[in-house]
Protein backbone atom coordinates (compact mmCIF):
# COMPACT_ATOMS: atom_id res chain seq x y z
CA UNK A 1 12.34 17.54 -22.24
CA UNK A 2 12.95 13.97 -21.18
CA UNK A 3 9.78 11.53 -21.45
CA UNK A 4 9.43 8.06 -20.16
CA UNK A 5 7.96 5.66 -23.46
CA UNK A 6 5.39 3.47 -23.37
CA UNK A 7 7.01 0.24 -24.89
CA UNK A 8 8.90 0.50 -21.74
CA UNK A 9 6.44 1.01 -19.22
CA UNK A 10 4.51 -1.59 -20.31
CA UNK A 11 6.93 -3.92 -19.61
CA UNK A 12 5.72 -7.71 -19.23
CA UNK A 13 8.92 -9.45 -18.50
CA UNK A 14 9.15 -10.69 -14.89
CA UNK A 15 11.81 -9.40 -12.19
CA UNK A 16 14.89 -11.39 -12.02
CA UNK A 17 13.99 -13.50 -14.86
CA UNK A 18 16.29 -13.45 -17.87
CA UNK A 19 13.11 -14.56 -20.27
CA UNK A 20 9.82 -15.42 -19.24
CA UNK A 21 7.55 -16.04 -22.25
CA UNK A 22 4.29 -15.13 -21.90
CA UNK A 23 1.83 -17.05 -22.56
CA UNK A 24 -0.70 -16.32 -25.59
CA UNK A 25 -4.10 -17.25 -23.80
CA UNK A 26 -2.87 -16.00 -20.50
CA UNK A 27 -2.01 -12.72 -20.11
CA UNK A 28 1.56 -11.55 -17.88
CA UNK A 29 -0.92 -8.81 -15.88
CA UNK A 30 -3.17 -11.56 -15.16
CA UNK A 31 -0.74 -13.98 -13.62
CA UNK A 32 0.28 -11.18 -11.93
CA UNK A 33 -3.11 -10.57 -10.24
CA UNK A 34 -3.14 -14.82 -9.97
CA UNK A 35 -0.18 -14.81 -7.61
CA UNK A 36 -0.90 -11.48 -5.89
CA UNK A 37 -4.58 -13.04 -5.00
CA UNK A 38 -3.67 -16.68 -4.11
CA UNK A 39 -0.84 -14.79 -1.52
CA UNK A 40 -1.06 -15.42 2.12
CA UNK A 41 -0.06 -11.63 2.95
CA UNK A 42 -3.17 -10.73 0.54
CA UNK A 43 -5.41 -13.06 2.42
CA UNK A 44 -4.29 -11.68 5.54
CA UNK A 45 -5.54 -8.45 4.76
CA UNK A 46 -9.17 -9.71 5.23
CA UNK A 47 -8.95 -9.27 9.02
CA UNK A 48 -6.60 -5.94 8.81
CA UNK A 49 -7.99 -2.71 9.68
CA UNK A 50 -9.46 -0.55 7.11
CA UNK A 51 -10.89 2.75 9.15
CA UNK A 52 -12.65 0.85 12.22
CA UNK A 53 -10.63 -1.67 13.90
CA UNK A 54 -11.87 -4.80 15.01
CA UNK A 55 -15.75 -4.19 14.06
CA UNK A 56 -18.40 -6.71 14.00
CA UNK A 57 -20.43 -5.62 11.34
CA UNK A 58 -19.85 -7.37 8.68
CA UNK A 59 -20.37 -4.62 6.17
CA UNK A 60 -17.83 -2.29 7.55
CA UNK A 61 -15.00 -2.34 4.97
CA UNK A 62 -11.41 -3.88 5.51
CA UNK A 63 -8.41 -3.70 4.19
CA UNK A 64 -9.23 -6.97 1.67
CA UNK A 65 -12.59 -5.95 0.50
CA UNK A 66 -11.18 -2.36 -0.22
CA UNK A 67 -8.55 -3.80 -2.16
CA UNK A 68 -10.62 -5.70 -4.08
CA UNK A 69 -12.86 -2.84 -4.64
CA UNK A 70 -9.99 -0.62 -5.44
CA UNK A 71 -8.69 -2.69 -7.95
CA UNK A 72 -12.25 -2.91 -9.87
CA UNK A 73 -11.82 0.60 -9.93
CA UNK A 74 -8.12 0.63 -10.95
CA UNK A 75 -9.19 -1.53 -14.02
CA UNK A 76 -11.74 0.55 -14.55
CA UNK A 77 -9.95 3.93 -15.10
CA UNK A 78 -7.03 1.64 -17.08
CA UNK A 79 -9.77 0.76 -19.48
CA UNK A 80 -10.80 4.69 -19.93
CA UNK A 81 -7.21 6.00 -19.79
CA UNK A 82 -5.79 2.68 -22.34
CA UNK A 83 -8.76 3.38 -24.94
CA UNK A 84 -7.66 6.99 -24.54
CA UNK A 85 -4.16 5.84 -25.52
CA UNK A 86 -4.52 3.96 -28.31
CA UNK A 87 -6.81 6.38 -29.58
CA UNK A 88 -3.88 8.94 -30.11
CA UNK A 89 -1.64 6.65 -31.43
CA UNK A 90 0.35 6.57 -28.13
CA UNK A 91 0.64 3.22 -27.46
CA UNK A 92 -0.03 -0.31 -30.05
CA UNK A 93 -3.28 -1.37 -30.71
CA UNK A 94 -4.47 -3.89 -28.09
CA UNK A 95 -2.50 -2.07 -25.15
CA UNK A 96 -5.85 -0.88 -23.56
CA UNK A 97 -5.92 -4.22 -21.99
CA UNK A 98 -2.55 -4.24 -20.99
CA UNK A 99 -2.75 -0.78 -19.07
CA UNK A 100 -6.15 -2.00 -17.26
CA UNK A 101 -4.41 -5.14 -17.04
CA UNK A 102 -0.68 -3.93 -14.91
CA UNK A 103 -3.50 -0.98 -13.22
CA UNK A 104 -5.37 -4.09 -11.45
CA UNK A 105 -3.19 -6.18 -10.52
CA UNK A 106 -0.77 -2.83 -8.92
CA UNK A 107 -4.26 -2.20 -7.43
CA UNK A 108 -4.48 -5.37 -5.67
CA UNK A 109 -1.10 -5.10 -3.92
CA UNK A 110 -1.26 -1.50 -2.92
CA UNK A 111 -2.08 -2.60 0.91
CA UNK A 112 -0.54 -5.72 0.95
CA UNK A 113 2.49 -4.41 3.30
CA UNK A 114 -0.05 -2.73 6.23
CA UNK A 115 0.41 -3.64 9.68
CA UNK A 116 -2.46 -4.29 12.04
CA UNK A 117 -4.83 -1.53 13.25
CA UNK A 118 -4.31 0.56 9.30
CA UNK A 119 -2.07 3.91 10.02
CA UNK A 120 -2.03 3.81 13.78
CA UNK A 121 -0.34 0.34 13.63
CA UNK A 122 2.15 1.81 11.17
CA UNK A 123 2.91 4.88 12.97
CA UNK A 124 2.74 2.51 16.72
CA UNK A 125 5.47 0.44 14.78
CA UNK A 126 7.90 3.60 13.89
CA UNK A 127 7.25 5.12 17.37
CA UNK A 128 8.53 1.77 19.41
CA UNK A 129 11.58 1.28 16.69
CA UNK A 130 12.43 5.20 17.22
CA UNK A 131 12.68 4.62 20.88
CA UNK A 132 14.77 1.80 20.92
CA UNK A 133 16.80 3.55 18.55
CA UNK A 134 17.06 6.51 21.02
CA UNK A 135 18.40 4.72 23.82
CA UNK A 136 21.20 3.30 21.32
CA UNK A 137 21.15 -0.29 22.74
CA UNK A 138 21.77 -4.26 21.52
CA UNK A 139 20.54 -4.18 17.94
CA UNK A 140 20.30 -0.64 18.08
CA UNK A 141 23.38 0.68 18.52
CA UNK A 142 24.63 1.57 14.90
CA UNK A 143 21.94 3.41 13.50
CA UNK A 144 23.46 4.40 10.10
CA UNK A 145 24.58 0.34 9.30
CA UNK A 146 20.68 -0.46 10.66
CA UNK A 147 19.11 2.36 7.84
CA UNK A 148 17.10 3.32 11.26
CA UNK A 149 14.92 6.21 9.51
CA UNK A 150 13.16 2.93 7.81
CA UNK A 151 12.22 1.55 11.07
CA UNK A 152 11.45 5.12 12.55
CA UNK A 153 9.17 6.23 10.12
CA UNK A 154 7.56 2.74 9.26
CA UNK A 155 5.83 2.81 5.58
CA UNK A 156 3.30 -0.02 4.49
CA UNK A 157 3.96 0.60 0.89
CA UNK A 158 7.48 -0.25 1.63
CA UNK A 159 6.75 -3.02 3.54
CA UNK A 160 4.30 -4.23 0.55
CA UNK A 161 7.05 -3.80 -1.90
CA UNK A 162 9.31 -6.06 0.43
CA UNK A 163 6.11 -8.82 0.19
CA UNK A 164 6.06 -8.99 -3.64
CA UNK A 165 9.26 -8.27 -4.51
CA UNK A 166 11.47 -9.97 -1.76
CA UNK A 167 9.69 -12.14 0.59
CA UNK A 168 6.49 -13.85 -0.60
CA UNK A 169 7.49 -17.19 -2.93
CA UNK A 170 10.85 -16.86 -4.39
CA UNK A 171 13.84 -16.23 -2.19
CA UNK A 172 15.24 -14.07 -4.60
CA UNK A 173 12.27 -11.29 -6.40
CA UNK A 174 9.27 -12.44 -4.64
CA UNK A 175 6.18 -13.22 -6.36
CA UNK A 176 8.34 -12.31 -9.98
CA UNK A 177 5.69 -10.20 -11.23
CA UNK A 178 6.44 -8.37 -14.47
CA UNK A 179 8.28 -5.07 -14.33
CA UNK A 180 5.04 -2.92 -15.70
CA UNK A 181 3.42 -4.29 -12.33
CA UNK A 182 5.54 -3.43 -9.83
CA UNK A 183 6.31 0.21 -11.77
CA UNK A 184 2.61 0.48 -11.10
CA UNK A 185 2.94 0.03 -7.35
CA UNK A 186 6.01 1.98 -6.51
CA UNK A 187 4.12 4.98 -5.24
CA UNK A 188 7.70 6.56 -3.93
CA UNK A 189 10.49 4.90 -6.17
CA UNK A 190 12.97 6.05 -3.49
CA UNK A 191 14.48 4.76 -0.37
CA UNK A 192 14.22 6.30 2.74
CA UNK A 193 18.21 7.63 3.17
CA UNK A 194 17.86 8.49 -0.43
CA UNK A 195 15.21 10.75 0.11
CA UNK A 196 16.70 12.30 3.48
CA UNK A 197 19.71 12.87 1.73
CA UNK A 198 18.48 14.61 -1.56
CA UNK A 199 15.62 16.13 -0.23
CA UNK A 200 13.45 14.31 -2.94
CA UNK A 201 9.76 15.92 -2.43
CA UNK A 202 9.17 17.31 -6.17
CA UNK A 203 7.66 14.77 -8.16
CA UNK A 204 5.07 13.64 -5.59
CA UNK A 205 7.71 11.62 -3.06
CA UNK A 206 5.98 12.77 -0.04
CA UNK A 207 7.50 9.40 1.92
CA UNK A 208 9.71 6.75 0.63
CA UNK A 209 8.46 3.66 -1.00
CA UNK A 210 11.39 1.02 -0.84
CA UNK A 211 13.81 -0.56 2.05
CA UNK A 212 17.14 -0.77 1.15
CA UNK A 213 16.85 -4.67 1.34
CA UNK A 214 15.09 -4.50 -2.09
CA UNK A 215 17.42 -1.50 -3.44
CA UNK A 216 18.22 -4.02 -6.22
CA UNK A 217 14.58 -4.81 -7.23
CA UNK A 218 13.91 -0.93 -7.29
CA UNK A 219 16.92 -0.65 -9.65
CA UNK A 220 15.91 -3.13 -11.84
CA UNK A 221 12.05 -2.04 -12.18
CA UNK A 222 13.62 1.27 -12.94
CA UNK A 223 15.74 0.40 -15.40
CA UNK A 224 13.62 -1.70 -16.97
CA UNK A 225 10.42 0.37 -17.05
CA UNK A 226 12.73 3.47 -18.31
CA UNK A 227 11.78 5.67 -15.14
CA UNK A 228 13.24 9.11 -15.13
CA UNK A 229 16.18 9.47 -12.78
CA UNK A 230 15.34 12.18 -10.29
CA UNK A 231 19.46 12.81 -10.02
CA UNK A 232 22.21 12.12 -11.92
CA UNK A 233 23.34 10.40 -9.23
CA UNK A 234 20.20 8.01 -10.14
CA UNK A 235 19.27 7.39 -6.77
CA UNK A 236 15.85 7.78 -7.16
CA UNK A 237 13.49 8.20 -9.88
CA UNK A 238 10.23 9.96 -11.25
CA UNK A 239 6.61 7.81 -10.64
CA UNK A 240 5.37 5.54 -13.64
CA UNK A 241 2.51 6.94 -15.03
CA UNK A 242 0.25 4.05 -14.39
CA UNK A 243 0.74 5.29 -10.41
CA UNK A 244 -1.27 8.09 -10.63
CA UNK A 245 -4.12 6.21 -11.82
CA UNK A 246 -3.50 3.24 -8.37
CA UNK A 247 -3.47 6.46 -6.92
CA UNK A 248 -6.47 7.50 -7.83
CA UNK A 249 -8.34 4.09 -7.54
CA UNK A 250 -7.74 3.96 -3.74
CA UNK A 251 -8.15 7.82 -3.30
CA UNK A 252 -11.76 7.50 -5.28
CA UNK A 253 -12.35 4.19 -3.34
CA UNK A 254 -11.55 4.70 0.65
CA UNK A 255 -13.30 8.76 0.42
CA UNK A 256 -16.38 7.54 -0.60
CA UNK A 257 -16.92 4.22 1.25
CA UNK A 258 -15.63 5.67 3.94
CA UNK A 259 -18.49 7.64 3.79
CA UNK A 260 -20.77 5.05 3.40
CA UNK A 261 -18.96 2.68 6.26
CA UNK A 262 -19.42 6.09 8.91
CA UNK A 263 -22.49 5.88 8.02
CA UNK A 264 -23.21 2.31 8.58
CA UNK A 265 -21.39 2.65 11.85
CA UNK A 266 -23.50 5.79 13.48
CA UNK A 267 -20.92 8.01 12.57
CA UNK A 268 -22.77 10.15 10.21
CA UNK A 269 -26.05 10.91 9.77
CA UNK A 270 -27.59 10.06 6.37
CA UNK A 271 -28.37 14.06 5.76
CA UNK A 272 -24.44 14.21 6.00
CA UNK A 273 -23.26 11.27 4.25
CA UNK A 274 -25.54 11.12 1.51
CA UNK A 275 -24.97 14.73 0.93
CA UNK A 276 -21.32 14.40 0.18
CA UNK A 277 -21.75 11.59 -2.29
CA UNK A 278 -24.44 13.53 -3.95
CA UNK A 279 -22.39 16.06 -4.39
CA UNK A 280 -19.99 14.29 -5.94
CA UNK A 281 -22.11 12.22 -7.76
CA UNK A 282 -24.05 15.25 -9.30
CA UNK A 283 -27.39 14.00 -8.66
CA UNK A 284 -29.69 12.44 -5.74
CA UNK A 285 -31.66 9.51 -5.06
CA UNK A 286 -35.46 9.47 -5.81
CA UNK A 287 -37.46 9.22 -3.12
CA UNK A 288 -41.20 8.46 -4.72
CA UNK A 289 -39.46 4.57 -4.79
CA UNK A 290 -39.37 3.71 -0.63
CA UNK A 291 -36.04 3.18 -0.72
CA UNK A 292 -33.77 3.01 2.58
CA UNK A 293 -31.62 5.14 3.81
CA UNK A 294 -29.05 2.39 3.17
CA UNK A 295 -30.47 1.60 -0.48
CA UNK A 296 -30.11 5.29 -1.10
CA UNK A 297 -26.38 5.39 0.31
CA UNK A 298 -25.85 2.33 -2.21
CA UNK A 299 -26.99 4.22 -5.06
CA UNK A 300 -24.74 7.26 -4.46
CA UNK A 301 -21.71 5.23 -3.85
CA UNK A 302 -21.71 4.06 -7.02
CA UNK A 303 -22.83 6.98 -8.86
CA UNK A 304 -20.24 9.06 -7.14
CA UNK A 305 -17.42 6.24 -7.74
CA UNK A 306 -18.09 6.35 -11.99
CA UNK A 307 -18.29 10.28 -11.80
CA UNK A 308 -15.02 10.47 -9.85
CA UNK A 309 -13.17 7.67 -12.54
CA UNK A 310 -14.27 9.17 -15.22
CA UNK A 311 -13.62 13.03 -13.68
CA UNK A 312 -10.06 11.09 -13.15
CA UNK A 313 -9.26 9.59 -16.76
CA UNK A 314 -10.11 13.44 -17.90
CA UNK A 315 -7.36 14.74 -15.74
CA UNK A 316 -5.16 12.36 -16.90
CA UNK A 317 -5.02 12.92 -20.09
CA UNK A 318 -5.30 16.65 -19.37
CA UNK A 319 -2.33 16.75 -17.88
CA UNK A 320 -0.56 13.82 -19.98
CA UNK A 321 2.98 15.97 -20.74
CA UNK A 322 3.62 16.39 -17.18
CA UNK A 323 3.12 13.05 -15.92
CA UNK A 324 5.11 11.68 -18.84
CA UNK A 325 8.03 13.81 -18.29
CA UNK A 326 7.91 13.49 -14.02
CA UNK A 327 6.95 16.70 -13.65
CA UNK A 328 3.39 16.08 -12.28
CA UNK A 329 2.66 16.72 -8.58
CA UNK A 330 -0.17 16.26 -7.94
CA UNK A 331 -3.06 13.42 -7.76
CA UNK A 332 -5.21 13.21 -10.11
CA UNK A 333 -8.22 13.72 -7.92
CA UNK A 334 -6.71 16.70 -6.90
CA UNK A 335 -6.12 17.79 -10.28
CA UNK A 336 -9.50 16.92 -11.28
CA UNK A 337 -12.90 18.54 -11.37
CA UNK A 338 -13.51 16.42 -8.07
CA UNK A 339 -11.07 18.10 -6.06
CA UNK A 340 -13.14 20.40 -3.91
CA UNK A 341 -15.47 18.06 -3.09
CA UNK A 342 -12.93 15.18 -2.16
CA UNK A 343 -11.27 17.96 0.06
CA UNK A 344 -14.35 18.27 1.93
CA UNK A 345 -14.46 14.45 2.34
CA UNK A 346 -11.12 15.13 3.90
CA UNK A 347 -12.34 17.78 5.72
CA UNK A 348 -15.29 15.55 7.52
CA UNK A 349 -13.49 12.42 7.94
CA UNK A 350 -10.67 14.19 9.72
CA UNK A 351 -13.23 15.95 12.14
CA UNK A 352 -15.78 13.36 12.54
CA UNK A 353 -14.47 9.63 11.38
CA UNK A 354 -11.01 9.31 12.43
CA UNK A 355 -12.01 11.01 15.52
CA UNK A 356 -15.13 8.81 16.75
CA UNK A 357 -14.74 7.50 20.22
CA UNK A 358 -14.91 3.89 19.45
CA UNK A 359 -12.09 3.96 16.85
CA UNK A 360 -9.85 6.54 18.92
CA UNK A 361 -9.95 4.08 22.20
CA UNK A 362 -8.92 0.98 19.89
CA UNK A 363 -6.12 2.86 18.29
CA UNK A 364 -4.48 3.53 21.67
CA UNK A 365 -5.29 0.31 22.75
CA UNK A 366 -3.82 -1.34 19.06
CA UNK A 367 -0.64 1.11 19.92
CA UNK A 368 0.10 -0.60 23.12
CA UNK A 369 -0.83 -3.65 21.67
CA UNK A 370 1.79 -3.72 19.26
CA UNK A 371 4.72 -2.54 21.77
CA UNK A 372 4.30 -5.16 24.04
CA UNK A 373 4.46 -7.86 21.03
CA UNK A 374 7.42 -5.90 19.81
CA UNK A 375 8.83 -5.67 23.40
CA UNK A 376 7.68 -9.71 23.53
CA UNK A 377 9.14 -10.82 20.61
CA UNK A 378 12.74 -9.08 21.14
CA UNK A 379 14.04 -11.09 22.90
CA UNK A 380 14.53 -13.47 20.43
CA UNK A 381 16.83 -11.37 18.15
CA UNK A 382 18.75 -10.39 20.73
CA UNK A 383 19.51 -13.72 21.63
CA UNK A 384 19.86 -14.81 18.16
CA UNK A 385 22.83 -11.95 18.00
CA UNK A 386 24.64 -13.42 21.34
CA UNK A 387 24.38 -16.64 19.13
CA UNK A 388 26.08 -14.80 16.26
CA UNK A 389 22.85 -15.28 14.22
CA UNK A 390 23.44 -19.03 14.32
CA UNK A 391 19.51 -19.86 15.21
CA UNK A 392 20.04 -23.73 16.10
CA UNK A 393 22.39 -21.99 19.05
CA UNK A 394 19.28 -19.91 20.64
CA UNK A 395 18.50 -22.05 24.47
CA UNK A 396 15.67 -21.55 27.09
CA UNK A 397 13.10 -19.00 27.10
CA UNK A 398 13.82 -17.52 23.78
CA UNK A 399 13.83 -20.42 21.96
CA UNK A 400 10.67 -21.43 23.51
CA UNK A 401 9.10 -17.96 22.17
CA UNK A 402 10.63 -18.66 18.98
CA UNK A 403 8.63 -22.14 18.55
CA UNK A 404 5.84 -21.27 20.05
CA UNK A 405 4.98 -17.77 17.91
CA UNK A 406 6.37 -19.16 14.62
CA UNK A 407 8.76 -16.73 14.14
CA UNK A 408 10.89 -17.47 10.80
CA UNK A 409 14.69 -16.29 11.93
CA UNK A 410 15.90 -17.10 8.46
CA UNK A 411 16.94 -14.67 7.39
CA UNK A 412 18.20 -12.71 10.04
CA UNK A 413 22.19 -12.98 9.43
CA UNK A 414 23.24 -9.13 11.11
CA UNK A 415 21.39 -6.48 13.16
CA UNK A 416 20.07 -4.94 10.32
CA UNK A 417 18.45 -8.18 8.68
CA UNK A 418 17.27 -9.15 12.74
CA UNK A 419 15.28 -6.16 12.87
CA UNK A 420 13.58 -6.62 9.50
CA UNK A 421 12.67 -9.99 10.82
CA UNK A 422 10.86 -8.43 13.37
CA UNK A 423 9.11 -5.79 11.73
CA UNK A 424 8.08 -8.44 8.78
CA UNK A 425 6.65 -10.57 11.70
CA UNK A 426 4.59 -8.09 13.74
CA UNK A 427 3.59 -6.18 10.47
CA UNK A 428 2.38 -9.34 9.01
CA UNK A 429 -0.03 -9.99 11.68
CA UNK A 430 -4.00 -9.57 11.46
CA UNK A 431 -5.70 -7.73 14.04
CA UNK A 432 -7.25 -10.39 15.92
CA UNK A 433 -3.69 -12.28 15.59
CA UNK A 434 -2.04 -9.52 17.39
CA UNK A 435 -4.84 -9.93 20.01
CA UNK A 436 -3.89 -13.19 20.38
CA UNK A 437 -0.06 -13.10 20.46
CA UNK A 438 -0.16 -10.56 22.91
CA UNK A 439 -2.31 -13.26 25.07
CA UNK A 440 0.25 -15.03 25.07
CA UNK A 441 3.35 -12.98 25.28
CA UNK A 442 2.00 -10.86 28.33
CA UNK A 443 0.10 -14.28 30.04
């Protein structure tokens, strides 16, 4: 059986670069997490929506503070997994750090590509671009030379991979993090044809995870890292191992605080929410101490979060062969002892969170939101095609628009490229930016 080697997965050198020498007092991962941090589409992500759009209270989580938190967690369970490692001889002595290390910083990024308003922006996005796609007009006539299932089934982690590995720094490979990194964050190491085409859902490729802009960047992290080719076609390949434990950071990470943040909100009751995490967690606060509700909630959380990392790490190594070889699945929360009671996390949320009044009546309003700026902003492609992508030719109104909403045309050269433009500029917007852009688009 064919099984992906650590010396290759661990792979420090950075994409596109022939040699980059790392430097001795400053790790590769690090840097990594240096240029992933100090990122304007990371920054961004402080006013993006996490589970309740647009709240006021300033505890409610968002998309930056749960990637921060994530990534704590990420390092975390790369720690425990690493130690586990090196402790049977499976990888050098020292690579614990470099494990937690690529885990982070891959932990950091996993959001960076989500659109305003969390998974109702995303699937508002795919919903206007399958319409337009529909109707067969302008831009969106030739839907197989405009790839038009990655527009009509919009996928943040595609998106993100676009940010570090295509737009954000370098015109050519992004922010250049190392190979290990970006293995780390390629949830689905296919592209969205690819997987149509091949049918690729064994191995845990529930969605695809690249654009075929960065086709060349997934090759190369690929190749590099030594993933397993799901075809011999190589089209697509088998996750890195390092994955499942991103995977499991935000999995551990949004169930339980988004327990704690329906709480906060009114949501849940604190007989409900604190009985899930306790659950979880195995044990229950004390109450001879006159502790709050929200003091007890606290203590849960992060009970729950260390039971459910190190519940986690024991599934990993559990079911080590598999994931090596691309045969794994699964998650590992749902391959851990945890997976009942995350389930009925699931369960709750599904019924009771994503369902609350408040945050139903701002997704529809975020959905309409975002097709007006994407109705808005159109205009300016199209007439950037009728100037045959020449933008200094664009006159009147559209240029205006242009100017006035920032929108960077360069690198819109064909329909295809036009339309990325467009999703990379409405995607990249905050929530309260969208609020404002549509302001002005609609008057």
């Amino acid at each position: 059986m064919m099984t992906m080697e650590w010396s290759k997965l661990l792979d420090l050198e950075r994409l596109f670069l022939t040699s980059s020498q790392e430097r001795p007092r400053r790790p590769a991962y690090d840097q990594d997490a240096d240029r992933i941090t100090f990122s304007a589409p990371f920054r961004r992500l402080a006013n993006k929506t996490q589970v309740h759009p647009l709240y006021d209270n300033d505890h409610i989580h968002h998309r930056l503070i749960h990637s921060v938190e994530t990534a704590s967690v990420g390092r975390s369970l790369g720690l425990e997994v690493g130690w586990w490692l090196e402790q049977e001889g499976k990888i050098e002595k020292g690579g614990q750090a470099t494990v937690a290390g690529l885990v982070h910083a891959a932990c950091l990024a996993h959001d960076i590509g989500n659109p305003p308003f969390g998974h109702s922006g995303e699937a508002a996005i795919g919903a206007w671009f399958a319409e337009k796609f529909e109707r067969g007009e302008g831009l969106f006539a030739d839907r197989l030379a405009c790839f038009a299932e990655e527009f009509e089934a919009f996928e943040g982690n595609a998106q993100g991979f676009r940010i570090i590995a295509g737009l954000e720094m370098h015109r050519r490979g992004g922010m250049r993090l190392t190979h290990g990194t970006l293995g780390a964050f390629l949830k689905y190491p296919v592209t969205a044809r690819t997987r149509k085409s091949v049918a690729a859902r064994d191995g845990g490729l529930k969605k695809f995870g690249v654009f075929e802009t960065e086709r060349e960047a997934l090759e190369a992290v690929a190749t590099r890292t030594g993933l397993i080719a799901g075809d011999i076609s190589a089209s697509w390949w088998r996750r890195h191992p390092l994955v499942y434990l991103v995977e499991a950071a935000d999995d551990i990470c949004y169930n339980i605080l988004d327990l704690e943040d329906a709480f906060t909100a009114g949501d849940l009751s604190y007989r409900e929410a604190a009985g899930m995490l306790s659950a979880v967690a195995g044990t229950t606060p004390r109450d001879d101490r006159g502790d709050t509700p929200s003091e007890k909630m606290a203590f849960l959380r992060a009970v729950a979060i260390h039971k459910a990392f190190e519940d986690c790490s024991a599934a990993f190594s559990a079911h080590y062969d598999a994931i090596m070889s691309g045969t794994f699945a699964s998650g590992l929360v749902e391959a851990s002892a945890q997976a009942e009671r995350f389930a009925e996390i699931g369960r709750l949320a599904s019924e009771r969170i994503f369902t609350s009044p408040r945050k139903t009546e701002l997704e529809v309003m975020g959905r309409n939101l975002v097709h007006r700026i994407l109705d808005g902003v159109l205009p300016v492609l199209e007439a950037l095609a009728e100037a045959d992508f020449d933008a200094e030719r664009i006159e009147g109104y559209p240029r205006q628009l242009q100017r006035a909403l920032g929108i960077d045309l360069r690198r819109a050269r064909d329909p295809y490229s036009a339309l990325h433009t467009l999703a990379d500029y409405v995607s990249g917007m905050t929530d309260r930016y969208a609020v404002k852009i549509d302001r002005i688009i609609s008057g």
